[in-house]
Protein backbone atom coordinates (compact mmCIF):
# COMPACT_ATOMS: atom_id res chain seq x y z
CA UNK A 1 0.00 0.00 0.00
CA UNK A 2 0.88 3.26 -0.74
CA UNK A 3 1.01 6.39 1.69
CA UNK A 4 -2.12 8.10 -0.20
CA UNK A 5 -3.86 4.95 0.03
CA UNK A 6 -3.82 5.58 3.78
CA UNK A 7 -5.83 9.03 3.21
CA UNK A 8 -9.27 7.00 2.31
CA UNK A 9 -9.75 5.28 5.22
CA UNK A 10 -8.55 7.88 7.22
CA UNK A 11 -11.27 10.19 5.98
CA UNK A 12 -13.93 7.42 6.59
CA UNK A 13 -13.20 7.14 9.75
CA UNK A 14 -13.48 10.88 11.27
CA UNK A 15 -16.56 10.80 9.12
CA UNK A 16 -17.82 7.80 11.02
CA UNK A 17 -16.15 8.50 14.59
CA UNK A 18 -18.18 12.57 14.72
CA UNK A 19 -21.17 11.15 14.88
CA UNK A 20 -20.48 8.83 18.01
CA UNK A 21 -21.29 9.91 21.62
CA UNK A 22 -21.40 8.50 24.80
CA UNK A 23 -18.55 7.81 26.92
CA UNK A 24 -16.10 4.06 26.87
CA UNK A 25 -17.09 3.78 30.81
CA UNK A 26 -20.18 1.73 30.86
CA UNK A 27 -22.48 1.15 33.97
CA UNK A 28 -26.47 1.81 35.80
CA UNK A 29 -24.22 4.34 38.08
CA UNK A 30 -23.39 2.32 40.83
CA UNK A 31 -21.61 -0.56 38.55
CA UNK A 32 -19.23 0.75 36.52
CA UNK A 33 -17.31 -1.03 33.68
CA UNK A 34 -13.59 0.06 33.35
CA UNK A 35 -12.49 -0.57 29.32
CA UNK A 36 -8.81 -1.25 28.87
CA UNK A 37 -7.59 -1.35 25.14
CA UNK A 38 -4.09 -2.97 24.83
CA UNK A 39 -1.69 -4.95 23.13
CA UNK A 40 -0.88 -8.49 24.14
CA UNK A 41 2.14 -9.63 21.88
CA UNK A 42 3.69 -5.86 22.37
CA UNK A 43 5.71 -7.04 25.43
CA UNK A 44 7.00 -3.35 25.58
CA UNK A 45 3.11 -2.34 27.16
CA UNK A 46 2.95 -5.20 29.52
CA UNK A 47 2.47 -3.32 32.98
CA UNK A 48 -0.66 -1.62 31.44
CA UNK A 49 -1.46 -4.66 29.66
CA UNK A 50 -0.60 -8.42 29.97
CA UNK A 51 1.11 -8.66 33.60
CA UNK A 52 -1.09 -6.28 35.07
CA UNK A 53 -4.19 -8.41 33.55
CA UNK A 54 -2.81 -11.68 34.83
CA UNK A 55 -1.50 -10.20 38.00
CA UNK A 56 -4.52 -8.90 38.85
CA UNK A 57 -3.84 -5.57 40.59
CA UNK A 58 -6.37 -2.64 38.73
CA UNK A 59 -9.31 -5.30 39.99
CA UNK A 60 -8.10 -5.38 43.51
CA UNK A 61 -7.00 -1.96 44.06
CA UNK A 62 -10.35 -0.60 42.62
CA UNK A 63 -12.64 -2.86 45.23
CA UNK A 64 -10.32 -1.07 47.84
CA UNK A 65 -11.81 2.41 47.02
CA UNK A 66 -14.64 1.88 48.78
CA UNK A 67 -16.81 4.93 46.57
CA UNK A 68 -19.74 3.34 46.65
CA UNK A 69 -19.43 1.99 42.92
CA UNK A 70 -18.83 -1.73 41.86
CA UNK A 71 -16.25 -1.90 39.58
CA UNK A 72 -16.01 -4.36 36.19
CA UNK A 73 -12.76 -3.85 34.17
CA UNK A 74 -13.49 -4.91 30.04
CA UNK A 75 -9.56 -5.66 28.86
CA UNK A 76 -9.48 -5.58 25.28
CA UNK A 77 -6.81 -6.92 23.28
CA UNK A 78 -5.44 -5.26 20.22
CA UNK A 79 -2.81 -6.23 17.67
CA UNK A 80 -1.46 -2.65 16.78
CA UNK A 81 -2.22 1.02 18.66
CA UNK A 82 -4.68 1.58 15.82
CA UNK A 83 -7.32 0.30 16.60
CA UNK A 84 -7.30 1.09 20.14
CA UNK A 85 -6.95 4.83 19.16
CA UNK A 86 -10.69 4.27 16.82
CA UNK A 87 -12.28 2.56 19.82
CA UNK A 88 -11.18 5.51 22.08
CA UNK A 89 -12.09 8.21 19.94
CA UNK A 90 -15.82 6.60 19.83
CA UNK A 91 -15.99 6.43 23.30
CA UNK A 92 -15.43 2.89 23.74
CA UNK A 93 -12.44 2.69 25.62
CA UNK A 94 -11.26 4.52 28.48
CA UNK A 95 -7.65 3.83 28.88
CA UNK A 96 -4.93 2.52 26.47
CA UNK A 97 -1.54 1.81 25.75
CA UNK A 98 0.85 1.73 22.44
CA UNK A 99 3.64 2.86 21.01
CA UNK A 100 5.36 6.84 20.56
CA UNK A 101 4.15 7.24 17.21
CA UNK A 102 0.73 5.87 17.50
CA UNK A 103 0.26 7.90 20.71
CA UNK A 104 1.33 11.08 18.82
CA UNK A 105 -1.71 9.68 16.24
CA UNK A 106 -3.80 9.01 19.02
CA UNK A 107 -3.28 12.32 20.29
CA UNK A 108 -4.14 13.53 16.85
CA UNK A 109 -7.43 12.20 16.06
CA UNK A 110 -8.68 12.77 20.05
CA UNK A 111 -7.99 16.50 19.03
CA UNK A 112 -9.85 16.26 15.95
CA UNK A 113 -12.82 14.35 16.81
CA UNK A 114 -13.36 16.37 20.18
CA UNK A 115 -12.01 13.50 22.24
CA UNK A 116 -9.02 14.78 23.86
CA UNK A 117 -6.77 11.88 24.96
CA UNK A 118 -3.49 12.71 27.18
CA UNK A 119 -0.59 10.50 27.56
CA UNK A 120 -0.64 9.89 31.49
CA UNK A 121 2.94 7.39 31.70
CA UNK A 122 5.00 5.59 30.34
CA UNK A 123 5.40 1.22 30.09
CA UNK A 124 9.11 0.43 28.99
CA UNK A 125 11.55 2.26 26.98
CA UNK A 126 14.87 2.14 25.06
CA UNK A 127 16.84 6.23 25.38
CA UNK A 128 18.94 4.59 22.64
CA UNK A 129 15.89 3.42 20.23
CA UNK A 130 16.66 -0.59 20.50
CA UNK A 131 12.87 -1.50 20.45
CA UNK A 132 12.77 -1.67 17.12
CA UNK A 133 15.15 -3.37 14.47
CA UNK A 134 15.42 -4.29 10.89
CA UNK A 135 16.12 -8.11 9.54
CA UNK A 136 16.34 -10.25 7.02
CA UNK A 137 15.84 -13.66 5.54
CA UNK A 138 18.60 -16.24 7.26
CA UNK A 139 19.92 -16.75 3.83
CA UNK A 140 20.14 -13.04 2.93
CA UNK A 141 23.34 -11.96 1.19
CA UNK A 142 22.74 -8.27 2.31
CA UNK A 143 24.69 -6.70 5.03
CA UNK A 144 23.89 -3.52 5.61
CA UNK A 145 20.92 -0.23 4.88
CA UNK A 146 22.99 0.62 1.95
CA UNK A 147 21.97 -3.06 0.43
CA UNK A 148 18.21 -1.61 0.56
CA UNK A 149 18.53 0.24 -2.38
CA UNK A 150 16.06 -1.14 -4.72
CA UNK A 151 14.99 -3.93 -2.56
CA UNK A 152 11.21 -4.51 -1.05
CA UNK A 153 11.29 -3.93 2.64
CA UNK A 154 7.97 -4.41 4.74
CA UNK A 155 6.88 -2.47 8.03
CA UNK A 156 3.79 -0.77 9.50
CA UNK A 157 3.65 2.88 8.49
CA UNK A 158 2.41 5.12 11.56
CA UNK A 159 3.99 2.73 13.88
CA UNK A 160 7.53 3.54 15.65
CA UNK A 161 9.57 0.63 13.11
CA UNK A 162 8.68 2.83 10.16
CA UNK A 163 9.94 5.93 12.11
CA UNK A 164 13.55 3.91 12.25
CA UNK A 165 13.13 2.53 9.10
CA UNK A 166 12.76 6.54 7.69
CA UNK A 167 15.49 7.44 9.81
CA UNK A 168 17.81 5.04 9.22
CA UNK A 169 17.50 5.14 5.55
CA UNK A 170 17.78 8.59 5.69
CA UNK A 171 20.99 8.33 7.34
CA UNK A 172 22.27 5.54 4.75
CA UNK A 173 21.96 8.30 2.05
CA UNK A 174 18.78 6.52 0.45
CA UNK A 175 15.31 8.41 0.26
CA UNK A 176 12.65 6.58 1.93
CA UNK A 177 9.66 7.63 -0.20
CA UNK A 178 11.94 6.27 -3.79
CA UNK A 179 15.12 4.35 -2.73
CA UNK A 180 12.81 1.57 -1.84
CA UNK A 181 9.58 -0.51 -2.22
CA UNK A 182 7.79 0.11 1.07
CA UNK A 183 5.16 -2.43 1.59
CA UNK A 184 3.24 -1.26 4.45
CA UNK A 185 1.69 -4.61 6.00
CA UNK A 186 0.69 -5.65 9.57
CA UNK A 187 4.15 -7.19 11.66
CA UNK A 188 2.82 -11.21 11.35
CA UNK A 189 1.97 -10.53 7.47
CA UNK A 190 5.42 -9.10 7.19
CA UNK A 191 7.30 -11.77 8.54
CA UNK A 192 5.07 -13.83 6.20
CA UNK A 193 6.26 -11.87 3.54
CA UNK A 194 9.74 -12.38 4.61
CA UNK A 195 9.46 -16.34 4.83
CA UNK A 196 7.87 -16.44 1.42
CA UNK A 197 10.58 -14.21 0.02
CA UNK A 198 8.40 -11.84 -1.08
CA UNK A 199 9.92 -8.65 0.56
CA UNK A 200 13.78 -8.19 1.46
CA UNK A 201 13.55 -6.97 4.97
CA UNK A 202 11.26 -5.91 8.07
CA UNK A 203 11.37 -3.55 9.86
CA UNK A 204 9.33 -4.04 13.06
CA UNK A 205 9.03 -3.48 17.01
CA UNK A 206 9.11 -5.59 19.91
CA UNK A 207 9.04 -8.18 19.86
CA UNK A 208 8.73 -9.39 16.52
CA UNK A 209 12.71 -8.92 15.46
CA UNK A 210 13.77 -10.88 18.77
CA UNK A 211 11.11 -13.77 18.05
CA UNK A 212 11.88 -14.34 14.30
CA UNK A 213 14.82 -14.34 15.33
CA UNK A 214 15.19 -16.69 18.21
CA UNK A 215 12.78 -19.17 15.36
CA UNK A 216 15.55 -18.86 12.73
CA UNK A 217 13.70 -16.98 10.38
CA UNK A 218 15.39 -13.95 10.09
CA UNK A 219 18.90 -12.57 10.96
CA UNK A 220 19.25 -8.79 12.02
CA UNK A 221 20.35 -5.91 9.46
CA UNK A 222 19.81 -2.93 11.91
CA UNK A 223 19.74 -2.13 15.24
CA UNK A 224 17.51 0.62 16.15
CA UNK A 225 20.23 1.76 18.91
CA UNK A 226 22.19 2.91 16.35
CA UNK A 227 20.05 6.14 15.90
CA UNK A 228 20.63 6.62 19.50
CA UNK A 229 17.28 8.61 19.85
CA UNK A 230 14.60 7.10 22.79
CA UNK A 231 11.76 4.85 21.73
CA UNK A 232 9.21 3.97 23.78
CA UNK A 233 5.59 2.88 24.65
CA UNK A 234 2.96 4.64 26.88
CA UNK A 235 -0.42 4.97 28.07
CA UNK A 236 -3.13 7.13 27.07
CA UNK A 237 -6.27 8.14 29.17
CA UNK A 238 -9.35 10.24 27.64
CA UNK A 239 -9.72 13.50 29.22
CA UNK A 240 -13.37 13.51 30.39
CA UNK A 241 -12.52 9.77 31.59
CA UNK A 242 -9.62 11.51 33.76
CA UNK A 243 -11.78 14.61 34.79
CA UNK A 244 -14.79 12.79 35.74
CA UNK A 245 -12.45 9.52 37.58
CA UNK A 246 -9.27 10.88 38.29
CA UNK A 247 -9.32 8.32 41.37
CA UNK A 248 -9.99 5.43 39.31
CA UNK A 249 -6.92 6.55 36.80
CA UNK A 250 -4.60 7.17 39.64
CA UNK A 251 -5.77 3.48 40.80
CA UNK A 252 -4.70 1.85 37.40
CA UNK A 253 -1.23 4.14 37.21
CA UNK A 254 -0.45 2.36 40.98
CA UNK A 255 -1.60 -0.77 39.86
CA UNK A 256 0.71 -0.45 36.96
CA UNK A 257 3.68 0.72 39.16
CA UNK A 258 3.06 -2.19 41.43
CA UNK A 259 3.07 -4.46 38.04
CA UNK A 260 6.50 -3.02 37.06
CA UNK A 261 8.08 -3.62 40.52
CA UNK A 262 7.14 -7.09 39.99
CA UNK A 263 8.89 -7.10 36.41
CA UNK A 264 11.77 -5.46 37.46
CA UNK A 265 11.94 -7.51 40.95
CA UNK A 266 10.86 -10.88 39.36
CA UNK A 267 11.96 -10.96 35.57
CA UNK A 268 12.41 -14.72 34.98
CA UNK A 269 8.50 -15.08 37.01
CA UNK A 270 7.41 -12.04 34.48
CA UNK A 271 8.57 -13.28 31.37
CA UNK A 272 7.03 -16.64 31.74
CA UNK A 273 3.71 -15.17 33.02
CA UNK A 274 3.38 -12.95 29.82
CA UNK A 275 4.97 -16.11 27.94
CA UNK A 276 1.79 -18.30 29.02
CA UNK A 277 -0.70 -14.98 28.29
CA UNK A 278 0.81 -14.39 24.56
CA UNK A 279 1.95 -17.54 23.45
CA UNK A 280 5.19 -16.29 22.59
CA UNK A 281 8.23 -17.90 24.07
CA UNK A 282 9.29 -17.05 27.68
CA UNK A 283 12.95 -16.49 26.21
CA UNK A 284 11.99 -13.73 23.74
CA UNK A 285 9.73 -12.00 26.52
CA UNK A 286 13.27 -11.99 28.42
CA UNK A 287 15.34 -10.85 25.48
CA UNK A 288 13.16 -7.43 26.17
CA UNK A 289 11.86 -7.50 29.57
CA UNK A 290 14.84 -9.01 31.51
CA UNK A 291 16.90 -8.04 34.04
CA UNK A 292 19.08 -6.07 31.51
CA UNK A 293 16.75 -6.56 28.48
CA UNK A 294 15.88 -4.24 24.94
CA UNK A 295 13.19 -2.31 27.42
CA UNK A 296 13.41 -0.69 30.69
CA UNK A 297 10.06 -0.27 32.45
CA UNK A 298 9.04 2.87 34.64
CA UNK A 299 6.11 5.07 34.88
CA UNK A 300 7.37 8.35 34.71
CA UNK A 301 7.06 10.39 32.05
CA UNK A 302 10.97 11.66 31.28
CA UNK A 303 11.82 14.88 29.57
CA UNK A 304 13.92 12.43 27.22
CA UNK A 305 11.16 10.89 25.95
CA UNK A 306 8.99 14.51 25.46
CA UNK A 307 11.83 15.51 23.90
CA UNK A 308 11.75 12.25 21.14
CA UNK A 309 8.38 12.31 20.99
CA UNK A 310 8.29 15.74 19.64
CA UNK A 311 11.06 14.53 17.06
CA UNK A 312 8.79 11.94 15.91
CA UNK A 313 6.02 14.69 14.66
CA UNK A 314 7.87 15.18 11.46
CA UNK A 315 8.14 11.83 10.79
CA UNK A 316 4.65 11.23 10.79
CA UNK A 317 3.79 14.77 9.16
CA UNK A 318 5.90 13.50 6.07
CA UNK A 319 4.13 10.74 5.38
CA UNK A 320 0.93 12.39 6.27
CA UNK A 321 -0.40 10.82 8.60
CA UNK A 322 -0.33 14.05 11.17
CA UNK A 323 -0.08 17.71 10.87
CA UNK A 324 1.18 19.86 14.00
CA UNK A 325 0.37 17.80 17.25
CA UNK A 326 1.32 20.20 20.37
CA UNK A 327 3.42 17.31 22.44
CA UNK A 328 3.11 19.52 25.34
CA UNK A 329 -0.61 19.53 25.98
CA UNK A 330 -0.78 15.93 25.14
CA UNK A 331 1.54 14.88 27.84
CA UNK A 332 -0.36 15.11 31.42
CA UNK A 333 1.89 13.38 33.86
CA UNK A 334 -0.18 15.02 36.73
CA UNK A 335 -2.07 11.55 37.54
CA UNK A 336 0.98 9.62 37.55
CA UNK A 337 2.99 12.36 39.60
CA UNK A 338 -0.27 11.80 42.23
CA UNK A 339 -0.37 8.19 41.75
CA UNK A 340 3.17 7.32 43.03
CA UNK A 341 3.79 10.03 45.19
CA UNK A 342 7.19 11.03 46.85
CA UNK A 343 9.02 8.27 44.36
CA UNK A 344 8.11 9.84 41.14
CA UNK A 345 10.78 12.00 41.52
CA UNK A 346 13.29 9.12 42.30
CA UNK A 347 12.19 7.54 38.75
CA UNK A 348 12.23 10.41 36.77
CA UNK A 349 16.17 10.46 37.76
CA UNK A 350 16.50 6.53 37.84
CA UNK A 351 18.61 5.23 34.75
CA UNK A 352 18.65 2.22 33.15
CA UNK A 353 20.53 -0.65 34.74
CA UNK A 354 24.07 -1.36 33.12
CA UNK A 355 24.03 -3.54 29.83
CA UNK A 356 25.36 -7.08 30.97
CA UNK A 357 25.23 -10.34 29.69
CA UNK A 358 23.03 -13.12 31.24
CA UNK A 359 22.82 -16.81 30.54
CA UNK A 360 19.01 -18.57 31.59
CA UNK A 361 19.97 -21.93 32.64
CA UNK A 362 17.49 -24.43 32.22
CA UNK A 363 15.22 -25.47 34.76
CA UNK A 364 16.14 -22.21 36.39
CA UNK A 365 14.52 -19.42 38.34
CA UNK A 366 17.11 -16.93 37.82
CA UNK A 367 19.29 -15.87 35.32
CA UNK A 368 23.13 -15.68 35.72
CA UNK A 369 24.79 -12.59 34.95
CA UNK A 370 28.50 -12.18 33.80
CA UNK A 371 30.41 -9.34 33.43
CA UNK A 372 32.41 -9.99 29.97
CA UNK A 373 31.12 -12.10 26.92
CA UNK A 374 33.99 -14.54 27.15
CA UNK A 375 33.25 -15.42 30.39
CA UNK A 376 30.18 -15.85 29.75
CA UNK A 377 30.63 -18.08 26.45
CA UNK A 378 33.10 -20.03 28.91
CA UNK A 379 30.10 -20.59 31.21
CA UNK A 380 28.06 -21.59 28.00
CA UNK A 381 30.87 -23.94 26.76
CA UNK A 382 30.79 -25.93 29.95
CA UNK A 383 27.18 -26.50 29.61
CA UNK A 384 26.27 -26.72 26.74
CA UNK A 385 23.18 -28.93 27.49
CA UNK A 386 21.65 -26.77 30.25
CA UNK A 387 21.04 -23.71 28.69
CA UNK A 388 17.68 -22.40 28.49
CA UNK A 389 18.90 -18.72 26.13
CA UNK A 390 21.95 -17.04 26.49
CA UNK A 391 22.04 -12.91 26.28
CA UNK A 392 24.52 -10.61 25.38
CA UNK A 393 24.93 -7.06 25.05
CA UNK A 394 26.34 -5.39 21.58
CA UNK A 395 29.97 -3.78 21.81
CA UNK A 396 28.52 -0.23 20.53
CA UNK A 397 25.30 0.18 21.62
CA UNK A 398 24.74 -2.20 24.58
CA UNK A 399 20.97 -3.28 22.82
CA UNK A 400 20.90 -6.70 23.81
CA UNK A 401 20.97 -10.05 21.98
CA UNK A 402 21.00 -13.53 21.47
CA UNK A 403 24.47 -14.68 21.64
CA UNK A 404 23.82 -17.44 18.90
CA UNK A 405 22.50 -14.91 16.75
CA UNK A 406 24.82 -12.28 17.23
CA UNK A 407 27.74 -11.56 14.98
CA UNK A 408 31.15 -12.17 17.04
CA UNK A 409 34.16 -10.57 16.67
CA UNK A 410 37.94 -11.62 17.88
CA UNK A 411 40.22 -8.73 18.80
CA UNK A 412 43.08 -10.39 20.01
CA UNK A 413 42.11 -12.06 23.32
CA UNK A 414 38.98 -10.14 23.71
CA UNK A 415 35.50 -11.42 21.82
CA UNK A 416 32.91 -8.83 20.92
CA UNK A 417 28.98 -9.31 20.33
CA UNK A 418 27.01 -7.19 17.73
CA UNK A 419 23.41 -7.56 16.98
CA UNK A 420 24.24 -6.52 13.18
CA UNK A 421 26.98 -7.35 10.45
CA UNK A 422 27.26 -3.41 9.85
CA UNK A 423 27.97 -2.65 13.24
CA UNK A 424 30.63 -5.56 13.39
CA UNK A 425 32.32 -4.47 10.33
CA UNK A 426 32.55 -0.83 11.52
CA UNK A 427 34.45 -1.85 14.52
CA UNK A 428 36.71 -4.29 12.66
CA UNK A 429 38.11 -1.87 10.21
CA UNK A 430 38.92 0.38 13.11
CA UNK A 431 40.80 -2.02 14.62
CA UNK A 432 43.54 -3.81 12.60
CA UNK A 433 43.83 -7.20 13.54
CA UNK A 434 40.21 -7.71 14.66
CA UNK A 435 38.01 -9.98 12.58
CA UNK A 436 34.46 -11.50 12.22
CA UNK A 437 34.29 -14.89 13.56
CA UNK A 438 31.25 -17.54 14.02
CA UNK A 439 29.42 -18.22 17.49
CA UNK A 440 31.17 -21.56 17.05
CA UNK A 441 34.90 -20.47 17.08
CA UNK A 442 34.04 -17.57 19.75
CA UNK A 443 32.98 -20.85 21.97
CA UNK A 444 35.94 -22.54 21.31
CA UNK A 445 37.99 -19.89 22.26
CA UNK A 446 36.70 -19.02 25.38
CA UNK A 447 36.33 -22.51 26.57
């Protein structure tokens, strides 16, 4: 599909979307449904989503408010942001969560439709853009964005993978609107496309990249990192929902904190709770949600991200899909600043934890972490057998990896993980004497 092809449907739907009323919060006044829109399989949203569902929390902290309402939460599960921005912008749902450039579209048709929506925190986030990454077929002869020329490359357009799919085209030297065939198709009919051979590359967000992957189905071309500009996911409230049950919003943003202390206390217990929820496998929920994973998860709504967010306008203006969208009024952290009190401050300062390389032993409930890749591929090398995934984190931007699927490099003693060939290359003809090896021979070496 082209970009204009977009416009049609578009048009249909703030046609069809003025002429709704009513409000997503359903209920005879004393029992009151609660609609939650998210995104299952987009591990990135899973303390407003998936592990707050299955953990339970928003339903037990709203019987504690003791209002005099009964209170019936509707989860709704959604493949994209799309669709959960239509539903909200009807008056169907009250709170959602997706990705920055959907929210910036979100934020755009609330505005247009008369259905303000804010963006009240945020789920997880990379500051160096690692969420989302480009790949290719296993068998792929290219190596880098400069290969794209002329090539078919899938993604979603409006979604955050097409903003670093424009970017880092941009930066290859190739236009994005005519150095490629842009096939704009949903993630799972993407990597489709890419099985059948039918496009070149995807570009796509968490956590279809790690899970193609981790199946064998695709090796990585790009690494998102390597823009070094903050992606993230967040979640977005309507504005007469907030005004009229600011106590019930503040009750979902503490539920949701309590859900990422339980991610960021319990990983291994997280990932294999949203593993069982999704369907996808426990080790790709880890590859992003982990203990030093693609994602770190925190509420608070950090100037860093603003900042990105407001990059991302132009983006999205180019391929016309927004005009101006004022970032500042959109952003309302005022529930979320009320909702975890005296420690919001604490996480607006709080950085990410270290990049470090883990190994998930089978049968395990922790991980083990290691503080160089060769000792960790020693560790992996003496047991071979009992090894559930092993993790490490690439030499230049620290986005984290498989390390069977990363590309290895020997510089003297010392062994190096990359997540792409690109990347690798760079650093080997800095360095004379360094050179690309396979997982195989970095095993040996460190055993």
């Amino acid at each position: 599909m082209k970009h204009t092809a977009l416009a049609v449907p578009a048009a249909l739907l703030l046609l069809s979307l003025t002429a709704c009323g009513g409000s997503a919060e359903a209920g005879d006044g004393k029992n009151v449904t609660i609609t939650v829109g998210y995104q299952s399989k987009t591990i990135n949203t899973v303390t407003a989503g998936t592990l707050l569902r299955s953990l339970g929390y928003f339903e037990k902290d709203l019987n504690a408010l003791h209002d005099g309402h009964t209170y019936k939460v509707d989860w709704q599960d959604y493949a994209t942001g799309a669709p959960i921005t239509a539903q909200m912008t009807a008056g169907k749902i009250d709170i959602g969560s997706m990705g920055d450039f959907p929210l910036l579209i979100n934020a755009t048709r609330g505005k247009q439709l008369n259905r303000p929506t804010h963006l009240v925190s945020v789920t997880g986030y990379n500051l160096r853009g690692g969420l989302n990454t480009i790949v290719t077929a296993p068998g792929s002869t290219l190596t880098s964005l400069k290969d794209l020329k002329g090539k078919k490359v899938s993604t979603s357009v409006g979604s955050a993978a097409d903003g670093t799919l424009v970017r880092a085209l941009q930066h290859a030297g190739i236009d994005p609107n005519d150095g490629i065939e842009k096939l704009n198709q949903q993630p799972a009919v993407g990597a489709s496309a890419l099985a059948a051979g039918s496009t070149d590359a995807l570009s796509q967000f968490v956590a279809w990249p790690g899970l193609l992957a981790y199946q064998g189905k695709a090796k990585a071309l790009y690494d998102g990192a390597e823009l070094n500009l903050p992606t993230f996911h967040g979640v977005t409230a309507l504005e007469d929902f907030a005004k009229k049950r600011p106590a019930v919003l503040e009750t979902f943003l503490k539920a949701q904190a309590q859900a990422t202390d339980y991610l960021n206390t319990r990983p291994v217990s997280a990932a294999e709770k949203v593993a069982k929820a999704t369907g996808l496998p426990a080790e790709v929920v880890y590859l992003y949600n982990g203990a030093h994973g693609i994602s770190t998860f925190d509420p608070a709504v950090k100037p860093q991200l603003v900042s990105a967010l407001k990059q991302d306008v132009s983006v999205l203006k180019e391929a016309k899909l927004t005009g101006d969208v004022d970032v500042d009024s959109f952003v309302d952290d005022q529930y979320v600043k009320k909702a975890l009190g005296a420690s919001y401050a604490k996480q607006l300062a709080a950085t990410p934890p270290t990049a470090a390389g883990e190994v998930w032993p089978k049968g395990a409930e922790k991980t083990k972490a290691f503080k160089s890749p060769a000792e960790l591929l020693s560790y992996v090398a003496a047991h071979r057998d009992g090894i559930r995934a092993a993790y490490v984190p690439d030499a230049t931007t620290g986005t984290l990896w498989f390390a069977d699927k990363a590309v290895w490099v020997a510089d003297g003693e010392t062994l190096l993980p990359f997540v792409a060939p690109a990347t690798a290359q760079a650093y080997v003809s800095a360095h004379g004497g360094a050179r690309v090896i396979t997982y195989a021979k970095a095993l040996e070496r460190a055993a």
